[in-house]
PDB file of N, CA and C in Angstrom:
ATOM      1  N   UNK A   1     -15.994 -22.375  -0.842  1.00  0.00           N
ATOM      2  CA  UNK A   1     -14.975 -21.442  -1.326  1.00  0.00           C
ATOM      3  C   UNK A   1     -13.766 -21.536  -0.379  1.00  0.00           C
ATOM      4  N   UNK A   2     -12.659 -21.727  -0.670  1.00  0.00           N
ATOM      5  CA  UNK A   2     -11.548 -22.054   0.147  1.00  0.00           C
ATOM      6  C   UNK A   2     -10.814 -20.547  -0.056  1.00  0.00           C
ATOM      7  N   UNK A   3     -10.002 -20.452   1.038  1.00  0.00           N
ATOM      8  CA  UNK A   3      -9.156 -19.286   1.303  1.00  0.00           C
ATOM      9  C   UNK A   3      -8.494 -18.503   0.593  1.00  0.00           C
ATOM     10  N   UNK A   4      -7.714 -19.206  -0.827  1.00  0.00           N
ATOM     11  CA  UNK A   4      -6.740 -18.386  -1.373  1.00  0.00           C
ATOM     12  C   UNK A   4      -8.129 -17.661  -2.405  1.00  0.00           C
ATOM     13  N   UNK A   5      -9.580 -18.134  -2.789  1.00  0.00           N
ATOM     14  CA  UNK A   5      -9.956 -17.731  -3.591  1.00  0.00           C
ATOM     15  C   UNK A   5     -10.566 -16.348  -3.172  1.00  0.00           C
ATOM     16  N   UNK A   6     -11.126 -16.690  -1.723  1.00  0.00           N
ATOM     17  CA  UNK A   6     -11.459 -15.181  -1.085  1.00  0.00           C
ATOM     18  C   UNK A   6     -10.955 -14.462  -1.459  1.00  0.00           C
ATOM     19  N   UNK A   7      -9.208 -14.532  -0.740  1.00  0.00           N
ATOM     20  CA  UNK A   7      -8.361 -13.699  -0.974  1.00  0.00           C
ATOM     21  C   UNK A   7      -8.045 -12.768  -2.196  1.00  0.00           C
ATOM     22  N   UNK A   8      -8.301 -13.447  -3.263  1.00  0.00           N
ATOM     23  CA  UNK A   8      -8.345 -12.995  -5.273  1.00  0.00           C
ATOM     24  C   UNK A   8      -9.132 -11.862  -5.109  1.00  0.00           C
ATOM     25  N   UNK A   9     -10.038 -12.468  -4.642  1.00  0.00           N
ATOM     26  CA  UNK A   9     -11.635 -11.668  -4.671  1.00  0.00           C
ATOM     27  C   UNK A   9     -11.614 -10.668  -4.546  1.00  0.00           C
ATOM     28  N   UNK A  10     -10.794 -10.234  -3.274  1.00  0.00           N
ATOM     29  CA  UNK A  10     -10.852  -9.234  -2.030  1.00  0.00           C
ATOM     30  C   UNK A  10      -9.774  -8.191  -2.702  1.00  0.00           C
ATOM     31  N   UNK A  11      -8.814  -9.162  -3.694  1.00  0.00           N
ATOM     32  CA  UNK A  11      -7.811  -8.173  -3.881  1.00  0.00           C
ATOM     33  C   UNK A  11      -8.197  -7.681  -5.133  1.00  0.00           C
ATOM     34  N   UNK A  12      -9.138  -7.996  -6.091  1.00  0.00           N
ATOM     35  CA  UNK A  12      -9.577  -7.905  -7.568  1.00  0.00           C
ATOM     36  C   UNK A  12     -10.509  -6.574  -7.065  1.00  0.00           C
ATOM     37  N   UNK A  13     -11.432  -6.781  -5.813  1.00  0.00           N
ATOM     38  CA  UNK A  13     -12.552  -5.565  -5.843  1.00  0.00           C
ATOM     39  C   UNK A  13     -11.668  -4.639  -5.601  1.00  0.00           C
ATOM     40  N   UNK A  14     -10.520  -4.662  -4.384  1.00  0.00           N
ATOM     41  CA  UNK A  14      -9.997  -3.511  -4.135  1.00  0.00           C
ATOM     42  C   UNK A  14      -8.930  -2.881  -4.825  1.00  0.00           C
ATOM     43  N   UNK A  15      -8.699  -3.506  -6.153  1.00  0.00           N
ATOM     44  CA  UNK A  15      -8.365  -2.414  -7.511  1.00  0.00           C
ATOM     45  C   UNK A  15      -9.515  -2.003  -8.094  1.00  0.00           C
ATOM     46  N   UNK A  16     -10.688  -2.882  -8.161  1.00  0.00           N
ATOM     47  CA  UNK A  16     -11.482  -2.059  -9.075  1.00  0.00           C
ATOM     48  C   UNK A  16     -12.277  -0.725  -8.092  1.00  0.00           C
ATOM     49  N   UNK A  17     -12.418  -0.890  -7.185  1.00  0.00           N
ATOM     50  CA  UNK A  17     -12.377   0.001  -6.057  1.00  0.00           C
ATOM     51  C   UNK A  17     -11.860   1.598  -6.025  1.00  0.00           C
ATOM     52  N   UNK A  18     -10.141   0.897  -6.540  1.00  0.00           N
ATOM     53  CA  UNK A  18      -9.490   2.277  -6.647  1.00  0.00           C
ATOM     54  C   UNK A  18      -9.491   2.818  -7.547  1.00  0.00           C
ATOM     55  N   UNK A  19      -9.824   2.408  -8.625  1.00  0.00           N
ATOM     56  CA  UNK A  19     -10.173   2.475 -10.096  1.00  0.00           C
ATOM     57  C   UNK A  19     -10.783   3.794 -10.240  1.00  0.00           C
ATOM     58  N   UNK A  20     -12.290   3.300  -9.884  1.00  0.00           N
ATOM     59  CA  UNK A  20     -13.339   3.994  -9.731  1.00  0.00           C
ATOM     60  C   UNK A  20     -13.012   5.290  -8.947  1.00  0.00           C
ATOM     61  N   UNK A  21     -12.922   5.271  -7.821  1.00  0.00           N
ATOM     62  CA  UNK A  21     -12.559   6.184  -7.044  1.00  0.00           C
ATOM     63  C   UNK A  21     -11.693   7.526  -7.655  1.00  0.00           C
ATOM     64  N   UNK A  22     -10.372   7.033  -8.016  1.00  0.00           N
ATOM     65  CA  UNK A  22      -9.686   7.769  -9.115  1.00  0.00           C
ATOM     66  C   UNK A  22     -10.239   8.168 -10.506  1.00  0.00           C
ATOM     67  N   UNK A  23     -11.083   7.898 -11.141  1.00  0.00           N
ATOM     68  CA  UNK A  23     -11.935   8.281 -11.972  1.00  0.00           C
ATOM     69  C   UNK A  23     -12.699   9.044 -11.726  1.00  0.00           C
ATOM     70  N   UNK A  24     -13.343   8.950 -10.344  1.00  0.00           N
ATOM     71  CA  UNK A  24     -14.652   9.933  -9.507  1.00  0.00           C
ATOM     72  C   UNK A  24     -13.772  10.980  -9.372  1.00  0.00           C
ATOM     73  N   UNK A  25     -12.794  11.352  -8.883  1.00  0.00           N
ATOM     74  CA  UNK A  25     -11.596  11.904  -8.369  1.00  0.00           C
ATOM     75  C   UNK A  25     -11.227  13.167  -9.584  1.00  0.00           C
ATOM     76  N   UNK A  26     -10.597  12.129 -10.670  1.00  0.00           N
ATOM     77  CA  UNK A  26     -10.572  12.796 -12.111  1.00  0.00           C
ATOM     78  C   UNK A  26     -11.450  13.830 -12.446  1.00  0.00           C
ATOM     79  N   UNK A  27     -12.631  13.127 -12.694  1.00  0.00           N
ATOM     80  CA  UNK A  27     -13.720  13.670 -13.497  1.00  0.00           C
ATOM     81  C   UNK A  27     -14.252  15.151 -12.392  1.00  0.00           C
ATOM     82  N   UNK A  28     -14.047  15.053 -10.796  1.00  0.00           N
ATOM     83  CA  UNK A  28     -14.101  16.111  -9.757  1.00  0.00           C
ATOM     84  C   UNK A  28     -13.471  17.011  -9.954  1.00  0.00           C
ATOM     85  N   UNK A  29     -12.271  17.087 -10.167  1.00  0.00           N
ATOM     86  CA  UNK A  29     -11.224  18.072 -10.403  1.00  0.00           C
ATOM     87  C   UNK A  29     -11.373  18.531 -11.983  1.00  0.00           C
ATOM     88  N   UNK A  30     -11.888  18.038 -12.895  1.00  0.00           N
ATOM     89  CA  UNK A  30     -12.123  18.663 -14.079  1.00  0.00           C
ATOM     90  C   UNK A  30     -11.455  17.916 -14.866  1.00  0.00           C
ATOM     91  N   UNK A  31     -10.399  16.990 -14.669  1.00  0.00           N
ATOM     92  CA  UNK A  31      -9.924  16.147 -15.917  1.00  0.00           C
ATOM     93  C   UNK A  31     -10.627  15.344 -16.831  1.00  0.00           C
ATOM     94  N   UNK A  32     -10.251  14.820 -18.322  1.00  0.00           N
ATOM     95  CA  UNK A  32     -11.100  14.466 -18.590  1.00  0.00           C
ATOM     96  C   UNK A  32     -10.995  12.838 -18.568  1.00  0.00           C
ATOM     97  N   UNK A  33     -10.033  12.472 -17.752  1.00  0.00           N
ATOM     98  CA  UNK A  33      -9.702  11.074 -17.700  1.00  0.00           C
ATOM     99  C   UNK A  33      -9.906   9.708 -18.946  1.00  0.00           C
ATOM    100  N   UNK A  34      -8.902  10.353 -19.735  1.00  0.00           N
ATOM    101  CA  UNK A  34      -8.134   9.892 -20.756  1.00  0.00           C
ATOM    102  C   UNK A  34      -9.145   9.992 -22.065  1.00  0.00           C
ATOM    103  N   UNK A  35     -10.510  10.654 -22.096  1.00  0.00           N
ATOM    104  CA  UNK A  35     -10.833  10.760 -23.624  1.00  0.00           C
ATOM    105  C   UNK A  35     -10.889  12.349 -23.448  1.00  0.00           C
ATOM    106  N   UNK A  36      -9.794  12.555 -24.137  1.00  0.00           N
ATOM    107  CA  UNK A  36      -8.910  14.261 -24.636  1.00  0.00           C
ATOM    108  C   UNK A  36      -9.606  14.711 -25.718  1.00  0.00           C
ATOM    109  N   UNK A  37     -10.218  13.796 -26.777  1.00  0.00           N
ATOM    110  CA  UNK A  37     -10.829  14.338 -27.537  1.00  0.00           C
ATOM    111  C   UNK A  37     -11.908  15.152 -27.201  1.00  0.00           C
ATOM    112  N   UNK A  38     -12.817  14.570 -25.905  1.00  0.00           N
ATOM    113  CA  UNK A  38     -14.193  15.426 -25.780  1.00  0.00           C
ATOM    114  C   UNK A  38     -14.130  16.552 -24.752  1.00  0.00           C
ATOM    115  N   UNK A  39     -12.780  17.115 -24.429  1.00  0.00           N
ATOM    116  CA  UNK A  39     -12.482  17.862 -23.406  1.00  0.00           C
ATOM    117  C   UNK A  39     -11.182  18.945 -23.902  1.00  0.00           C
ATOM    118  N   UNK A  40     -11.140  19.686 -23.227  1.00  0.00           N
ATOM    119  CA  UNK A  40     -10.251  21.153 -23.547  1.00  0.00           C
ATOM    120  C   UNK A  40      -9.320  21.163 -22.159  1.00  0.00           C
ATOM    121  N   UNK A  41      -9.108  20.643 -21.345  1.00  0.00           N
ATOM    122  CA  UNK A  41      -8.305  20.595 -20.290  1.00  0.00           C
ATOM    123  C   UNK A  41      -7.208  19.737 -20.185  1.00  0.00           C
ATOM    124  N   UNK A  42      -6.685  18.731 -21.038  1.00  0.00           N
ATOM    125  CA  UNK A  42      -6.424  17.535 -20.773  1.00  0.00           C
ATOM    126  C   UNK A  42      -5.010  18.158 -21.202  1.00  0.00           C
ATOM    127  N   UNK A  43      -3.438  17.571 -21.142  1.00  0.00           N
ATOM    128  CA  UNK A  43      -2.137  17.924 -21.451  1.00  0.00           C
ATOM    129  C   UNK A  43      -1.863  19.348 -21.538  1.00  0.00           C
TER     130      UNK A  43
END
């Protein structure tokens, strides 16, 4: 595996990373993180 591909790697987990996190985040605080239909809090 050569260098620039690490690099992809490293930068692909650490969006899906924040992804998640912000979703965990969402769903903590009570939002319903973007399906409005199954929730009463959302807009």
């Amino acid at each position: 595996m050569n260098l620039s591909t690490l690099i992809v790697g490293m930068a692909v987990l650490l969006v899906v990373l924040l992804a998640v996190r912000s979703l965990r985040n969402d769903k903590k605080n009570g939002r319903c993180g973007g399906n409005c239909g199954g929730c009463s809090g959302c807009h």
